[in-house]
N, C-alpha and C. Protein backbone atom coordinates (compact mmCIF):
# COMPACT_ATOMS: atom_id res chain seq x y z
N UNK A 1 94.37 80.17 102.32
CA UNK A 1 95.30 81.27 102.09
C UNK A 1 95.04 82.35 103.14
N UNK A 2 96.13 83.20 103.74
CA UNK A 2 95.92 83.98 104.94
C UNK A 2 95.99 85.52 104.01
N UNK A 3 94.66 86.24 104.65
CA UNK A 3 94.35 87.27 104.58
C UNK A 3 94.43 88.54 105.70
N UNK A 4 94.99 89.57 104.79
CA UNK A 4 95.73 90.60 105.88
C UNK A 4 94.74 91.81 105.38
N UNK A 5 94.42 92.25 105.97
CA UNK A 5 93.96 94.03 106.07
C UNK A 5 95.12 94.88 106.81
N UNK A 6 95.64 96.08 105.75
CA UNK A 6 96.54 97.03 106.02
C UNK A 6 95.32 98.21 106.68
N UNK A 7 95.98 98.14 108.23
CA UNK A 7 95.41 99.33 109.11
C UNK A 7 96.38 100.63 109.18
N UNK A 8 95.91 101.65 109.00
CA UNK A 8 97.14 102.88 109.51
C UNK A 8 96.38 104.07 109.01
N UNK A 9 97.18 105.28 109.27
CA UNK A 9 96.56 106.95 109.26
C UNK A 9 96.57 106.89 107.49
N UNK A 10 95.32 107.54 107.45
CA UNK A 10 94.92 108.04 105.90
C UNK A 10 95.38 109.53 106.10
N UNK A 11 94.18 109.97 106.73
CA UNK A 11 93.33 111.51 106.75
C UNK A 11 94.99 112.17 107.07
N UNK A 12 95.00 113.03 106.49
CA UNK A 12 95.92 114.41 106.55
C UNK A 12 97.41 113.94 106.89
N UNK A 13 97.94 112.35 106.04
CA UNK A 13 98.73 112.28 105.57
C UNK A 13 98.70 111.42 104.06
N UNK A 14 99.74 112.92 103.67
CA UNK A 14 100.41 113.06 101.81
C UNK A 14 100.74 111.64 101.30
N UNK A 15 101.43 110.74 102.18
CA UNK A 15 102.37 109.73 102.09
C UNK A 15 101.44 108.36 101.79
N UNK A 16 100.34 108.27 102.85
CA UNK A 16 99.57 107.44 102.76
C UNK A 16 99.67 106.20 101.37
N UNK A 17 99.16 106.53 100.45
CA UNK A 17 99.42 105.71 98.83
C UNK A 17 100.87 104.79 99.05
N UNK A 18 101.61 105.35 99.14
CA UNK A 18 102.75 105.14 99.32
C UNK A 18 103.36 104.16 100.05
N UNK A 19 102.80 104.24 101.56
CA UNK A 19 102.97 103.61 102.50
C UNK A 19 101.78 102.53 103.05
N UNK A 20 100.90 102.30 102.26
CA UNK A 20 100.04 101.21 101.90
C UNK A 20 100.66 100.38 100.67
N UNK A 21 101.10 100.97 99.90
CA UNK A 21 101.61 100.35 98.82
C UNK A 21 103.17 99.25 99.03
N UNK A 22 103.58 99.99 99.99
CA UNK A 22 104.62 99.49 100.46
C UNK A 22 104.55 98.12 101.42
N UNK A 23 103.49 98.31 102.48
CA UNK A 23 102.94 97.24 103.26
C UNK A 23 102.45 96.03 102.26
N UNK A 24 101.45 96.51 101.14
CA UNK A 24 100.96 95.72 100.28
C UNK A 24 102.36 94.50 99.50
N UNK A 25 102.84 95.38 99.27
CA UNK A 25 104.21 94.36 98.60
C UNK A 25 104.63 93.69 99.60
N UNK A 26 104.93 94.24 100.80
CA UNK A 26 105.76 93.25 101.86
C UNK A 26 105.17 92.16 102.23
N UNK A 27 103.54 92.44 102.40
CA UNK A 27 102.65 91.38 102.64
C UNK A 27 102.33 89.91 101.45
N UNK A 28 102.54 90.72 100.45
CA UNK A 28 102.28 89.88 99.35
C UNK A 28 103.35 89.26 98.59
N UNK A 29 104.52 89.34 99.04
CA UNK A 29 106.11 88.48 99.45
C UNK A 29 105.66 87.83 100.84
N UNK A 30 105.06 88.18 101.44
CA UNK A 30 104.98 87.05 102.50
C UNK A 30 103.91 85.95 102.63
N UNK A 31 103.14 85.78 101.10
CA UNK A 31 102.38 84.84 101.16
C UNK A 31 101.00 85.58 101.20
N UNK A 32 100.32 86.77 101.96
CA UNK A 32 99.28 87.22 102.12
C UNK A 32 98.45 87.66 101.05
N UNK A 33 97.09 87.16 100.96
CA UNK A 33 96.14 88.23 100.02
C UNK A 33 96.24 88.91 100.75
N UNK A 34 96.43 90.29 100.49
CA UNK A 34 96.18 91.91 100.75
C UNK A 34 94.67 92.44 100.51
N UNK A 35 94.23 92.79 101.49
CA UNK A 35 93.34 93.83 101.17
C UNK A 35 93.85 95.39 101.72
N UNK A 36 93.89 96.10 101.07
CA UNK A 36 94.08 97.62 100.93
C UNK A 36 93.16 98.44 100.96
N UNK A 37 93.29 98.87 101.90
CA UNK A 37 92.40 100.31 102.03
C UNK A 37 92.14 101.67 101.72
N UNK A 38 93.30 101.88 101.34
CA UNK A 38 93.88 103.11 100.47
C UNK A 38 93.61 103.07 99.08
N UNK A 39 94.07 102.35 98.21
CA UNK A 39 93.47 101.56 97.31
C UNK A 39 91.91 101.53 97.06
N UNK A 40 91.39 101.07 97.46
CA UNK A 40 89.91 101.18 97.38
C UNK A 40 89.51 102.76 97.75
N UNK A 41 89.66 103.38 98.96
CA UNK A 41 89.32 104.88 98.86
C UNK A 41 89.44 105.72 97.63
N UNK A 42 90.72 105.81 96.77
CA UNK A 42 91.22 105.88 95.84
C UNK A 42 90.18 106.45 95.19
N UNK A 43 88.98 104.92 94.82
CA UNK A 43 88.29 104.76 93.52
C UNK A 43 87.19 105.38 94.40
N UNK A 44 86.76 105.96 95.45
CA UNK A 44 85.31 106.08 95.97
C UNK A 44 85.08 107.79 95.06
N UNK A 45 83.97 107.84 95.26
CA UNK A 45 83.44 109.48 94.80
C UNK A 45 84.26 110.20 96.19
N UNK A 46 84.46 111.57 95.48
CA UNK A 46 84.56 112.77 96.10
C UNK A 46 83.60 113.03 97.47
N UNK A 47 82.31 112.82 96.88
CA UNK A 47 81.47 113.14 97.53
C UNK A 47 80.98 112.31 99.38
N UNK A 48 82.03 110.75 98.95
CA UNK A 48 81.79 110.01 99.99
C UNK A 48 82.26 110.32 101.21
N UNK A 49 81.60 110.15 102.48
CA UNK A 49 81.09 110.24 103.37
C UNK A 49 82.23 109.57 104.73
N UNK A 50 82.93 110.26 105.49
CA UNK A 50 84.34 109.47 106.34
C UNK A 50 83.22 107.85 107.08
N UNK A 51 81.77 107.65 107.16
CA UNK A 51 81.29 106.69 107.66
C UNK A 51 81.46 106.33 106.16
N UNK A 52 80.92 106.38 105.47
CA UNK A 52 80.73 105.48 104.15
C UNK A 52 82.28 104.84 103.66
N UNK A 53 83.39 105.35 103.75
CA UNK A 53 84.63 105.06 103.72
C UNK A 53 84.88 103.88 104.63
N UNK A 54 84.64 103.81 106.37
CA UNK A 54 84.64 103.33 107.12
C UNK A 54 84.06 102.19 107.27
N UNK A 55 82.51 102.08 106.45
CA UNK A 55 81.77 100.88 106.48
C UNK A 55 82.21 99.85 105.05
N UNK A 56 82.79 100.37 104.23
CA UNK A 56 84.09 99.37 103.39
C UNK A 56 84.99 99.03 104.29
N UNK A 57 86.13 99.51 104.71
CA UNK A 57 87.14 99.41 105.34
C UNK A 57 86.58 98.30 106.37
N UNK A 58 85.46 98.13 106.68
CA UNK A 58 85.85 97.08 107.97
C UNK A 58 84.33 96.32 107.27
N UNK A 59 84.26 96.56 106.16
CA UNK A 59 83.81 94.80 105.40
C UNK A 59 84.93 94.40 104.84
N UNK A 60 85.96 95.28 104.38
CA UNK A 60 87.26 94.61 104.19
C UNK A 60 87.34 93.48 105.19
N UNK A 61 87.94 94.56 106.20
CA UNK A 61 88.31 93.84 107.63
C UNK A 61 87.70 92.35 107.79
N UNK A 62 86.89 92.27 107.37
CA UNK A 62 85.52 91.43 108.04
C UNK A 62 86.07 90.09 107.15
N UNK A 63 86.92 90.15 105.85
CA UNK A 63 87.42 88.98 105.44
C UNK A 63 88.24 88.47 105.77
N UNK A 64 89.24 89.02 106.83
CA UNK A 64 90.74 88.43 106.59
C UNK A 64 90.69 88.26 108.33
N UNK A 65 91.81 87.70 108.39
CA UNK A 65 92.21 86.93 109.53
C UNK A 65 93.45 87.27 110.18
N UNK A 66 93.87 88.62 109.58
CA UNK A 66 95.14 88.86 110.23
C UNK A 66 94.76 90.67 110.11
N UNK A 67 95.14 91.90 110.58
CA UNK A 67 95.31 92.94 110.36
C UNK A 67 96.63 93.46 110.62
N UNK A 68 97.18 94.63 109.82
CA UNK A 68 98.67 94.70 110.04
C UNK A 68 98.26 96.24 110.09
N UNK A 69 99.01 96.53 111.23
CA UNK A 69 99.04 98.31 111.83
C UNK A 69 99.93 99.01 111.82
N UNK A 70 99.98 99.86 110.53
CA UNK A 70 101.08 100.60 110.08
C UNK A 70 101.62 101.30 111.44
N UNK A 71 102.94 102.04 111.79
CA UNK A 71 103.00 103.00 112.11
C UNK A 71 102.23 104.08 112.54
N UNK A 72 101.75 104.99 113.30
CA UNK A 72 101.26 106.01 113.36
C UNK A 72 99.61 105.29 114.05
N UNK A 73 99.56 104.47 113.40
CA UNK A 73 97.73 103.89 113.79
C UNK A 73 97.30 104.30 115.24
N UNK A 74 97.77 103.93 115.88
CA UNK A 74 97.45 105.17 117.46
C UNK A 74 96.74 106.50 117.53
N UNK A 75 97.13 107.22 116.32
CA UNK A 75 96.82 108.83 116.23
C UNK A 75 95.65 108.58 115.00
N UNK A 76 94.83 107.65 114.52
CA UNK A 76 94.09 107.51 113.39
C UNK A 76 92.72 107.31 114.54
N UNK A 77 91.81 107.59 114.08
CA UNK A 77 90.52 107.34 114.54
C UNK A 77 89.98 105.72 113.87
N UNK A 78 89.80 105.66 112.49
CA UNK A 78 89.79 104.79 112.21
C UNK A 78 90.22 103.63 112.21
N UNK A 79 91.81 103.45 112.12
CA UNK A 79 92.47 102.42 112.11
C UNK A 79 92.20 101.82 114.21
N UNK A 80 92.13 102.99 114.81
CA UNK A 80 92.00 102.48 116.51
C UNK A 80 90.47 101.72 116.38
N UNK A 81 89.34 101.89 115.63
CA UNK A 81 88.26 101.42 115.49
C UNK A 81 88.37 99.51 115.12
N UNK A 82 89.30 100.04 113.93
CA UNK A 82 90.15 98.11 113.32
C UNK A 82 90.47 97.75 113.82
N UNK A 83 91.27 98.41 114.81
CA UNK A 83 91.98 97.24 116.18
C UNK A 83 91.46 96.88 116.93
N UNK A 84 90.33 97.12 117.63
CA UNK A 84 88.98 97.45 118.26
C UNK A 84 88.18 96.15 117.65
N UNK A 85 87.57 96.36 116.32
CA UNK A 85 87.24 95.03 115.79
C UNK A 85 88.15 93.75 116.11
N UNK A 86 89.54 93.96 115.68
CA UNK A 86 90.47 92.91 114.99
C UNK A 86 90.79 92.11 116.68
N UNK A 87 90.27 92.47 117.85
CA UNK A 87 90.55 92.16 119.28
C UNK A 87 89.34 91.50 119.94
N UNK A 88 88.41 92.31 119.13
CA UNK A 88 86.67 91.33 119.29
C UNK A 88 86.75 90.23 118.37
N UNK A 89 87.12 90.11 117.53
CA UNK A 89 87.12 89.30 116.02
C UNK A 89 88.60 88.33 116.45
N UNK A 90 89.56 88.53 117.67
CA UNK A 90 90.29 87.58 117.57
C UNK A 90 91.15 86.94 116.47
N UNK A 91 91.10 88.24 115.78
CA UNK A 91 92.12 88.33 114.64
C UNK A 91 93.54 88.50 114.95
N UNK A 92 94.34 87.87 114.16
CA UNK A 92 95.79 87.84 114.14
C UNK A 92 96.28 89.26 114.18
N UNK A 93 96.98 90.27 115.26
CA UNK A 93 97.62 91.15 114.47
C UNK A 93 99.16 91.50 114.49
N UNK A 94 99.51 92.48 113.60
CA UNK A 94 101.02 92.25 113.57
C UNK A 94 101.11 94.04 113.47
N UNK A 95 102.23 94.32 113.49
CA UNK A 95 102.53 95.86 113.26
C UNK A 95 104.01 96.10 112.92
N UNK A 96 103.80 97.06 112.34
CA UNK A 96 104.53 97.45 111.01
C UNK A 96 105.83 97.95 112.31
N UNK A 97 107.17 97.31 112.07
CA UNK A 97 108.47 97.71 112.29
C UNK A 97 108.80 99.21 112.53
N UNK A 98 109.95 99.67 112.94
CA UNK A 98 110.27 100.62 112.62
C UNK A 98 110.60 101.64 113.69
């Protein structure tokens, strides 16, 4: 079964939930386990740490075989880090329309 990690801007956008949630459905009509990143932040403490966020996010990463790059991912620190992996790792990637 093909596994996707949703890459794109969190930090200091409102919409985020939203627009993970949205990728998540499209992906998961297209056959993909989803892993979500937004989603999981969600549930972390308050107190956690933008590395401690980061070192989930790319053990996510670290399962799937495809990454999909929302919009905007260019201007994210993080998500440019996933692509970064997902190009060493020779992972499938795709990016979000639009």
């Amino acid at each position: 079964m093909k596994k996707v990690y949703i890459s794109g801007p969190i930090t200091g956008h409102d919409d985020y939930m939203r627009r993970f949630g949205a990728a998540t459905d499209l992906l998961r009509e297209q056959g993909y386990i989803v892993y979500n990143p937004a989603a999981v932040n969600s549930m972390m403490p308050a107190e956690a740490t933008y590395e401690e966020y980061m070192a989930i996010a790319m053990t996510m990463l670290s399962f799937c075989d495809t990454v999909y790059m929302l919009q905007g991912w260019r201007e994210s620190t993080g998500a440019n880090r996933e692509y970064g992996y997902a190009i060493a790792k020779h992972l499938n990637i795709r990016f979000e329309e639009g």
